[in-house]
Structure formats: C-alpha cells, structure tokens
N, C-alpha and C. Protein backbone atom coordinates (compact mmCIF):
# COMPACT_ATOMS: atom_id res chain seq x y z
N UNK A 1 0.86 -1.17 0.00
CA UNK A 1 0.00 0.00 0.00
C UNK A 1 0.90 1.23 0.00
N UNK A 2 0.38 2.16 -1.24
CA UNK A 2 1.18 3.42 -0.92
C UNK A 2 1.04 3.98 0.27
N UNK A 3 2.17 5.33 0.00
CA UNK A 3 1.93 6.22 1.36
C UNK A 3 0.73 7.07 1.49
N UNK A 4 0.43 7.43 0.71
CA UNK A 4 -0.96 8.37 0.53
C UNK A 4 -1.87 7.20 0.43
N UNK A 5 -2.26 5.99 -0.11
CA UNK A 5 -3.12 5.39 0.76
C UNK A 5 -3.56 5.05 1.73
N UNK A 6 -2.27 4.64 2.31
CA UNK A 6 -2.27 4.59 4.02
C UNK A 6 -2.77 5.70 4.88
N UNK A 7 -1.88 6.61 4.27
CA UNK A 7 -2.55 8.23 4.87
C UNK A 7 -3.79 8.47 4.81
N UNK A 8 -4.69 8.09 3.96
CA UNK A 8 -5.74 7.88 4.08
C UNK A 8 -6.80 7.20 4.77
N UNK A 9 -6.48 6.14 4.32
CA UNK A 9 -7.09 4.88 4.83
C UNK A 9 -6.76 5.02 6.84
N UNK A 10 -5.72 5.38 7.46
CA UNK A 10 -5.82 6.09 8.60
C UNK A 10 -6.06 7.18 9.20
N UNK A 11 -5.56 8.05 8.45
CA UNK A 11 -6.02 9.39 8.88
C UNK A 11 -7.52 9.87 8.26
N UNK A 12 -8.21 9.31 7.32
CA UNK A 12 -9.22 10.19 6.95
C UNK A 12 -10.86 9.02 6.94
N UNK A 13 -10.17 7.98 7.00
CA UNK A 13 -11.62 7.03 7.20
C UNK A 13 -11.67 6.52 8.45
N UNK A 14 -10.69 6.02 9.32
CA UNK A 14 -10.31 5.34 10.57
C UNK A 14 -10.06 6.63 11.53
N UNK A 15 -9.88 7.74 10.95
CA UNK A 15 -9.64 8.43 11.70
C UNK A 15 -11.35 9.11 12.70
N UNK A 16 -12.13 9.27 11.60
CA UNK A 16 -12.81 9.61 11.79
C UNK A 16 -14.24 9.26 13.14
N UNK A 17 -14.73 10.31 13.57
CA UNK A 17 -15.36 9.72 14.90
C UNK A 17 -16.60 8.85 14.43
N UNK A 18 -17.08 9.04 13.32
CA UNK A 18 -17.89 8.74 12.70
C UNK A 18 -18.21 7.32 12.45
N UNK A 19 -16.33 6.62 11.81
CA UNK A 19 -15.88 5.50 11.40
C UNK A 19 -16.31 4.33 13.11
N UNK A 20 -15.96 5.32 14.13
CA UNK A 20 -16.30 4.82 15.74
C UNK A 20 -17.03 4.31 15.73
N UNK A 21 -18.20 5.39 15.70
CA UNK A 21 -19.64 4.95 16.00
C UNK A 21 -20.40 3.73 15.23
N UNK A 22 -19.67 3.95 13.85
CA UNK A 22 -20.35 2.88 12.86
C UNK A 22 -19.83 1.52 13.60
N UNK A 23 -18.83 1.50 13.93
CA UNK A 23 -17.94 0.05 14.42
C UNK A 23 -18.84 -0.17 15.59
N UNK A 24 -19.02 0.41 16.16
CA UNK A 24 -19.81 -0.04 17.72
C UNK A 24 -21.38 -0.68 17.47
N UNK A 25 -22.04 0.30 16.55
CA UNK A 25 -23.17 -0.22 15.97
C UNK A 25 -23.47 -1.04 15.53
N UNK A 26 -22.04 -1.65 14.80
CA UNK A 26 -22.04 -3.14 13.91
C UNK A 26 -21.35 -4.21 15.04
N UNK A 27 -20.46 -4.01 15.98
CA UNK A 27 -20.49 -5.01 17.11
C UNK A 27 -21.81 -4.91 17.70
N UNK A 28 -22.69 -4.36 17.84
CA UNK A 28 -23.81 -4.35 19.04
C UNK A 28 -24.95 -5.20 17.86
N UNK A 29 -25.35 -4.94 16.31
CA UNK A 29 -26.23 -5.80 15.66
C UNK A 29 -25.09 -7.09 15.89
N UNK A 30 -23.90 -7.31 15.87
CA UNK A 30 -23.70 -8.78 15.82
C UNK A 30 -23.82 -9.55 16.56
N UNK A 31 -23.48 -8.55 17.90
CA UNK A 31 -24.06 -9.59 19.07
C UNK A 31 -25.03 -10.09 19.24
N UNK A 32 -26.29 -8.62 19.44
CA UNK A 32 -27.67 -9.42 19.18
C UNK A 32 -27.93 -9.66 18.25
N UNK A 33 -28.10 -10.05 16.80
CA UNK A 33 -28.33 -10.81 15.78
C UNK A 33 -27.86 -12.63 16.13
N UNK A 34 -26.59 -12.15 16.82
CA UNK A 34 -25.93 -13.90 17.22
C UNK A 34 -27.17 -14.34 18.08
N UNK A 35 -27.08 -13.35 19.58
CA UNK A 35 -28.06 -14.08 20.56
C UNK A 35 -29.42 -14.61 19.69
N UNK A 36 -29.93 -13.38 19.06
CA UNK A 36 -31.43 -13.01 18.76
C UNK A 36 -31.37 -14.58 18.12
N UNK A 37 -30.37 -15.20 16.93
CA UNK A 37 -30.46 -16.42 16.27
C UNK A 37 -30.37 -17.40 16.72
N UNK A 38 -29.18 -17.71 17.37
CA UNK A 38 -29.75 -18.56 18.67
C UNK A 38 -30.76 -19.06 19.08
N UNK A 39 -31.23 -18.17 19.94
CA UNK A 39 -32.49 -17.99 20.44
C UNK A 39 -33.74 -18.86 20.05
N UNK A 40 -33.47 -18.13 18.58
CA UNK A 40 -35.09 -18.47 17.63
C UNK A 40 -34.52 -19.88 17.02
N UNK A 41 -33.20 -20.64 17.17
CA UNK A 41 -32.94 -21.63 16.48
C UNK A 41 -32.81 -21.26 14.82
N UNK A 42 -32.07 -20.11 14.99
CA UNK A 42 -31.69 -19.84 13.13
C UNK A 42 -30.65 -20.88 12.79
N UNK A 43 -30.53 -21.01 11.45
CA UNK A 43 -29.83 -22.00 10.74
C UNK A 43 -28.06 -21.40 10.78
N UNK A 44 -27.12 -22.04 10.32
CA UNK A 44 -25.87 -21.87 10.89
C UNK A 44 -25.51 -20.91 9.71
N UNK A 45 -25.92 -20.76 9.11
CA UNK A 45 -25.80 -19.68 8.17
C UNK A 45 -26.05 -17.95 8.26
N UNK A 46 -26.92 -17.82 9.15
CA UNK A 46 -27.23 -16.62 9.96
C UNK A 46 -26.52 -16.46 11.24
N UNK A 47 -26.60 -17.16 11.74
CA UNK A 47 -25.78 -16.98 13.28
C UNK A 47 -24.05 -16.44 12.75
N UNK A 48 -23.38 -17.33 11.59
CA UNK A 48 -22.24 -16.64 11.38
C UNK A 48 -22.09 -15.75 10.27
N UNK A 49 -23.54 -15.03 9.81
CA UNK A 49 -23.23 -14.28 9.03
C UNK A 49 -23.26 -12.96 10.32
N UNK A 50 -24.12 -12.91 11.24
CA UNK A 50 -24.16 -11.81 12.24
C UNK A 50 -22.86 -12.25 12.98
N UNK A 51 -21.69 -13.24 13.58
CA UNK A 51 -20.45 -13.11 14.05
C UNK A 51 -19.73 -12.77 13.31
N UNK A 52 -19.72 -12.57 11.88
CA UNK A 52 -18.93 -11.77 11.16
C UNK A 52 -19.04 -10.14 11.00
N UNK A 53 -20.26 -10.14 10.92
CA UNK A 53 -20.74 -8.78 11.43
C UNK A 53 -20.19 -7.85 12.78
N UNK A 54 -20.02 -8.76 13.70
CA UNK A 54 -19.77 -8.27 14.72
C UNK A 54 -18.25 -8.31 14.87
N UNK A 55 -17.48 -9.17 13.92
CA UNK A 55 -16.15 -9.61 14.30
C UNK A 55 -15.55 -8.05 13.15
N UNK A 56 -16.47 -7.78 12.14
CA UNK A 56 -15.85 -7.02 11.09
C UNK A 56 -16.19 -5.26 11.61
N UNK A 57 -17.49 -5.10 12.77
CA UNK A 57 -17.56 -3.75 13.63
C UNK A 57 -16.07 -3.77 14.65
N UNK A 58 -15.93 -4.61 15.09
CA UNK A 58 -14.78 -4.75 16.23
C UNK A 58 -13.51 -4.20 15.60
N UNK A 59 -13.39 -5.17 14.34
CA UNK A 59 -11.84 -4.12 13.70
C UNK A 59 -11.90 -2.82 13.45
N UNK A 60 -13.10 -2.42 13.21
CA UNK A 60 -13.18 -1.10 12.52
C UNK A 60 -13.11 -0.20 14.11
N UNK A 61 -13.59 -0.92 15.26
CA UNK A 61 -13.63 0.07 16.23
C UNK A 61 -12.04 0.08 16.97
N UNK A 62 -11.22 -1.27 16.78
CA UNK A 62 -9.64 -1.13 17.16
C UNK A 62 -9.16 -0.27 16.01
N UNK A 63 -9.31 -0.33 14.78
CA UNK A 63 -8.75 0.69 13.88
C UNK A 63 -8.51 1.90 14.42
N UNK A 64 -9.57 2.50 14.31
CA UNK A 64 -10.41 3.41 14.50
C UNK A 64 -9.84 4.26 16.48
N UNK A 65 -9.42 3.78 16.87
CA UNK A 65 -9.24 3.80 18.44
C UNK A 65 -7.50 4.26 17.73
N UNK A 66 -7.13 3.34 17.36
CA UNK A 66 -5.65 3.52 16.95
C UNK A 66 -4.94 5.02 16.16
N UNK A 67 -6.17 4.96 15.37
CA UNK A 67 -6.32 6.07 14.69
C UNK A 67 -6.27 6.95 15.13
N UNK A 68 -7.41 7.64 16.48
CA UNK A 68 -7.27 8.61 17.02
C UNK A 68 -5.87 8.50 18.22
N UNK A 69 -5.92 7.62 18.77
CA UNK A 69 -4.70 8.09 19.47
C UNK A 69 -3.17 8.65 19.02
N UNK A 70 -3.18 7.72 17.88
CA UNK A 70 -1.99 8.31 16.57
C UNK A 70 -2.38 10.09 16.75
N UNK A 71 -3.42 10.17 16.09
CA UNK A 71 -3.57 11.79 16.01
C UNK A 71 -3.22 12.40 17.09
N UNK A 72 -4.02 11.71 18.47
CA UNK A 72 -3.90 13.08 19.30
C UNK A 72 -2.46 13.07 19.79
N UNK A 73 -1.61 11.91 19.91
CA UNK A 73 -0.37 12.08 20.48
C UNK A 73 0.50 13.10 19.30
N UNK A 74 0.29 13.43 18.13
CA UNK A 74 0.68 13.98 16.92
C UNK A 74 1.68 13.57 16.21
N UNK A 75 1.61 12.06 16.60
CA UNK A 75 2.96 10.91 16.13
C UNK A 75 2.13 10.94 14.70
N UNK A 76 3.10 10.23 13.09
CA UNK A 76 2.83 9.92 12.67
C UNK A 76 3.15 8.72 12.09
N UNK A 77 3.16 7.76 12.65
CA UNK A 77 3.74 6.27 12.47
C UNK A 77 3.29 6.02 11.18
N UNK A 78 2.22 6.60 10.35
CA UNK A 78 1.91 5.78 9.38
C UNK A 78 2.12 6.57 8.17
N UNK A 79 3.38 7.36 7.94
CA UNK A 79 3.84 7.73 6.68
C UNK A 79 4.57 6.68 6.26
C-alpha cells in the first residue's frame, strides 16, 4: 500500500469519529443478531453471518481507536 493510501485509509476514514460509531453499531447488531439467532434456532448460516458482522464492527472500532490516538499524540507512524 502506498503512502498516501495509508494516509488515508488512517487518517481520513479510521480516523474519523464517525468511522467509531459505525464500528460499535455493527459489534452491538452482531451480538444481538448472534443471541437473537440462537435464540429463535436460526440455521448456521445466519448466526455466522451476524459473528462476522460483529467480528468485522470490532476491527473497525480497534482501527479506528488507533487512529485517534496516533492523532492526538501527533505521532505519525503511518507515513
């Protein structure tokens, strides 16, 4: 990955508080989507399409965490 992708891809999508909130939203449907399937006895096809869901909010919210602390310390590790 170039440098200006990277720069991007951290500083301007991961960076963002926005990118946060979306990640938390998508761990919280995966969880309950997992329980909720469970639950109702969904087929194994739903239960790990919502743990992927929830496994793919989680990176975006460690990204995303990484991201801002990069910023606020005003390091730039990722040129």
């Amino acid at each position: 990955m170039s440098g200006w992708a990277r720069q991007f891809l951290i500083g301007g999508f991961l960076g963002n508080h926005r990118t946060l909130i979306m990640g938390f939203i998508g761990v919280a449907a995966g969880v309950m989507g997992t329980v909720f399937g469970i639950s109702d006895g969904a087929g194994v096809g739903e239960i790990l399409s919502f743990l992927g869901i929830g496994t793919l909010g989680l990176l975006v919210v460690i990204g995303s965490v990484y991201a801002l602390v990069i910023r606020s310390k005003g390091q730039s590790h990722y040129r």
